[in-house]
N, C-alpha and C. Protein backbone atom coordinates (compact mmCIF):
# COMPACT_ATOMS: atom_id res chain seq x y z
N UNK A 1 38.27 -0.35 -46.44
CA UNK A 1 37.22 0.50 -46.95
C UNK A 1 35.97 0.41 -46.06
N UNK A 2 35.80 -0.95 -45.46
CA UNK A 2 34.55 -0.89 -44.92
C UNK A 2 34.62 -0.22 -43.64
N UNK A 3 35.92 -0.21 -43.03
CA UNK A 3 35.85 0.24 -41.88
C UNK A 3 35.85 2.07 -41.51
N UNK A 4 36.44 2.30 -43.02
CA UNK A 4 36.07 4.46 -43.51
C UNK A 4 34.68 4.59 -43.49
N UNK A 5 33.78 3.04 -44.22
CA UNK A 5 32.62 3.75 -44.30
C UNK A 5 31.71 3.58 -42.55
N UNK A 6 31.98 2.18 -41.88
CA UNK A 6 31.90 2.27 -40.42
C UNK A 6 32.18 3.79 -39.38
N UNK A 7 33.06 4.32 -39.73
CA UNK A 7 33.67 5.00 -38.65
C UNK A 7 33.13 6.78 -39.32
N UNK A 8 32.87 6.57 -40.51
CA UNK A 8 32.13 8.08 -41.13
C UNK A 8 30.34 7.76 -40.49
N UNK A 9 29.86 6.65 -41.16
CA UNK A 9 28.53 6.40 -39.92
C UNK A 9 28.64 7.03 -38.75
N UNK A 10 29.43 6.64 -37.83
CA UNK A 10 29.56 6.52 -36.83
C UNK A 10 29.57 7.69 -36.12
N UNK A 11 30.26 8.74 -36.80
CA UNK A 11 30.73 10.09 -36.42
C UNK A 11 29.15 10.51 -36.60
N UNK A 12 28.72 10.10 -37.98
CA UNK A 12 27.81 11.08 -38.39
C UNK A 12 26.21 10.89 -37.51
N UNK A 13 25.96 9.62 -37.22
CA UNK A 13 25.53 9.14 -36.12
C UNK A 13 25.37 10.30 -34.29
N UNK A 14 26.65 10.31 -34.59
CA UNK A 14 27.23 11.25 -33.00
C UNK A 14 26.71 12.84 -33.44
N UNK A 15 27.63 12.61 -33.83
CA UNK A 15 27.02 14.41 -34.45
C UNK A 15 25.78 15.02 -34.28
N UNK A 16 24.91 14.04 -35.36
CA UNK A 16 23.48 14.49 -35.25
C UNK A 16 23.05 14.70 -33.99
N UNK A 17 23.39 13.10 -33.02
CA UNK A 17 22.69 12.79 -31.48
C UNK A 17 23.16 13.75 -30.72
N UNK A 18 24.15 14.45 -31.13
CA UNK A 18 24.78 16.00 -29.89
C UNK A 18 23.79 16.95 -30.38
N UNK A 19 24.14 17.48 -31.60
CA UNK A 19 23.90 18.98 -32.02
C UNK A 19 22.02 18.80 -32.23
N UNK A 20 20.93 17.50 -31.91
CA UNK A 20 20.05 17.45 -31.85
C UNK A 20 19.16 18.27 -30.71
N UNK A 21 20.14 17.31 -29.37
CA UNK A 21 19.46 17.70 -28.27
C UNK A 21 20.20 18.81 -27.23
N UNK A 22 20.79 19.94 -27.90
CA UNK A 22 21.01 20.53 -27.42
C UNK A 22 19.68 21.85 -27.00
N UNK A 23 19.77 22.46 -25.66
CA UNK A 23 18.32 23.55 -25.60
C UNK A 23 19.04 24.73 -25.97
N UNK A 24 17.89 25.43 -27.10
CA UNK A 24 18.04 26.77 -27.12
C UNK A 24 18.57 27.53 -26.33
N UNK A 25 19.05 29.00 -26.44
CA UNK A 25 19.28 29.62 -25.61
C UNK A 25 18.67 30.60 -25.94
N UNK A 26 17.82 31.38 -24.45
CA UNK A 26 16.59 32.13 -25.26
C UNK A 26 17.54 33.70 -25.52
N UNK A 27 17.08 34.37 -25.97
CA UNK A 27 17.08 36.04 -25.89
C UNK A 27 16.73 36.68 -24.43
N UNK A 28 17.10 37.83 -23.82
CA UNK A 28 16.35 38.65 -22.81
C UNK A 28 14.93 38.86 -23.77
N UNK A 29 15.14 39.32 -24.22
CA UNK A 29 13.42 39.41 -24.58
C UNK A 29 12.51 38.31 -24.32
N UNK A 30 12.83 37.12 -24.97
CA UNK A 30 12.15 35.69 -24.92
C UNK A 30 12.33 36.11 -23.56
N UNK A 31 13.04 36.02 -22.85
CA UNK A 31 13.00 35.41 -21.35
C UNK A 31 12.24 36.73 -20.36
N UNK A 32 11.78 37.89 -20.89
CA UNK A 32 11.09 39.13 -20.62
C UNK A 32 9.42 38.44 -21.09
N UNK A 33 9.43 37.74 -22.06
CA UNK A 33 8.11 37.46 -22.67
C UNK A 33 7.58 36.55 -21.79
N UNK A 34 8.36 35.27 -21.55
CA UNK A 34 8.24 34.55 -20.99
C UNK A 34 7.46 34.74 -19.56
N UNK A 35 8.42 35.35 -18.85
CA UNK A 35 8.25 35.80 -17.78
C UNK A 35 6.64 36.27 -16.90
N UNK A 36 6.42 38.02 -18.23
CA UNK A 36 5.32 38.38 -18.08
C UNK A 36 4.32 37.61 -18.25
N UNK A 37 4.33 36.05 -19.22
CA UNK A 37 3.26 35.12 -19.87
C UNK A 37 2.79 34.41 -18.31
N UNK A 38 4.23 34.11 -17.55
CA UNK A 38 3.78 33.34 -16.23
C UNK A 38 3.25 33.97 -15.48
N UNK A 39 3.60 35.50 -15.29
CA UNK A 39 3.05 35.66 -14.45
C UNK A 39 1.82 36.47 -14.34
N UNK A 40 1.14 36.83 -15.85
CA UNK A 40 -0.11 36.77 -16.30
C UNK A 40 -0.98 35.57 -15.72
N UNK A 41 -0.72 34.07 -16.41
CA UNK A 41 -0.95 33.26 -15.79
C UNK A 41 -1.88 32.72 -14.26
N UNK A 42 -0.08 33.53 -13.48
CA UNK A 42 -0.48 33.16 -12.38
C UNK A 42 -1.58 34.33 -11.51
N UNK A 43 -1.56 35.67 -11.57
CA UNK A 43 -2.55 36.10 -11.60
C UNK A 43 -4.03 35.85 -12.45
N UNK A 44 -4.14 35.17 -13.49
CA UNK A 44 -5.30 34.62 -13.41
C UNK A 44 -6.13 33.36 -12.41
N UNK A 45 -4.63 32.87 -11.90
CA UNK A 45 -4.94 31.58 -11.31
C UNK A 45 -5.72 31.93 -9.40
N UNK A 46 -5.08 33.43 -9.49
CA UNK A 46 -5.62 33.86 -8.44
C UNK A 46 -6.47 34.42 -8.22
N UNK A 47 -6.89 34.96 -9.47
CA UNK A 47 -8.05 35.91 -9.07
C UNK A 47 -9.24 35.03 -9.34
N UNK A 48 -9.37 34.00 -10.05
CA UNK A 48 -10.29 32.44 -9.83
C UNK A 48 -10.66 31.84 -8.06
N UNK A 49 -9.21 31.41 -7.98
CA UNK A 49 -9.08 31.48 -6.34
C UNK A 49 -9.91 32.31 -5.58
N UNK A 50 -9.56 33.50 -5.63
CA UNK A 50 -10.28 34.39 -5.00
C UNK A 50 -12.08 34.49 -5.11
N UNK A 51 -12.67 34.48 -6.60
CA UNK A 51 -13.55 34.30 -6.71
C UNK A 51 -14.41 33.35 -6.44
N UNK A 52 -13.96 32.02 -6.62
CA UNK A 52 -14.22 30.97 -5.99
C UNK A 52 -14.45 30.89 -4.60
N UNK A 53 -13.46 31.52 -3.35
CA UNK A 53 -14.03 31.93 -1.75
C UNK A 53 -15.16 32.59 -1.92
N UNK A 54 -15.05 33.82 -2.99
CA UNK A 54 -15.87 34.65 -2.24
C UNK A 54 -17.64 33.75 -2.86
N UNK A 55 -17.38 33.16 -4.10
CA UNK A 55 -19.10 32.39 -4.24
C UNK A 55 -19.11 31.23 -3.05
N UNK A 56 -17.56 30.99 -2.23
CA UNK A 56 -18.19 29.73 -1.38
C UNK A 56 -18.91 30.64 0.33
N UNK A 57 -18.21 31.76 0.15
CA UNK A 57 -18.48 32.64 1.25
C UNK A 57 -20.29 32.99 1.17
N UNK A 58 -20.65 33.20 -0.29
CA UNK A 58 -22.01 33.88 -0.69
C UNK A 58 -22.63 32.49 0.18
N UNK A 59 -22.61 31.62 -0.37
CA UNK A 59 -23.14 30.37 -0.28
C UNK A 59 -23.01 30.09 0.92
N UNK A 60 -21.98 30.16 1.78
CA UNK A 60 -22.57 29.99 3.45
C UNK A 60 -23.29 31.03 4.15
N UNK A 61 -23.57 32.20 3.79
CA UNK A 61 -24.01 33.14 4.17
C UNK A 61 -25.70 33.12 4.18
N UNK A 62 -25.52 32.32 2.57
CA UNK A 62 -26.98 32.48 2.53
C UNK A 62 -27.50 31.19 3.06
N UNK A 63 -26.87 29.91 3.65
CA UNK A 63 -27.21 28.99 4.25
C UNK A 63 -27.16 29.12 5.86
N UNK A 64 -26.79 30.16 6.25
CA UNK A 64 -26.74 30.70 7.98
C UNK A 64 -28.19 31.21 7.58
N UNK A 65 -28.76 32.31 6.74
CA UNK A 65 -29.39 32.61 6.31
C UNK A 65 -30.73 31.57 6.58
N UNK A 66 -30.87 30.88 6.08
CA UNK A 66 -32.15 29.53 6.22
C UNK A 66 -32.14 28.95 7.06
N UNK A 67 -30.83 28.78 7.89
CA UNK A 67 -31.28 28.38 8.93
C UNK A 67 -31.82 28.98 10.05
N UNK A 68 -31.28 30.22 10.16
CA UNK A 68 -31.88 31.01 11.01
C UNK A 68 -32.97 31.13 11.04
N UNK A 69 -34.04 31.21 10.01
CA UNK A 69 -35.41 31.06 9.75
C UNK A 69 -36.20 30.36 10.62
């Protein structure tokens, strides 16, 4: 008896630890959503970038600027 209730643990143990960590599988949509989210994203990440040259550009311009003075 003890060893039905050992070996039902045991399974039930396994079971859980598989069907836990298994990953989703998304939808085309999810993976359409997804997608557009990154690469929203990454156009924000650029147009920062970009802005960022152009205030470091302002900023040497106007320091050629003083010195020339």
């Amino acid at each position: 008896m003890k060893k039905l209730a050992y070996i039902a643990v045991l399974l039930f143990t396994m079971s859980i630890a598989f069907t836990s960590c298994r990953e989703e599988k998304k939808t085309p949509d999810e993976k359409i959503e997804e997608t557009i989210d990154n690469m929203g994203e990454d156009v924000d990440e650029a147009s920062d970038d970009v802005k960022d040259a152009m205030e470091d550009v302002k900023d040497e311009i106007e320091e050629a600027k003083e010195d020339s003075q």
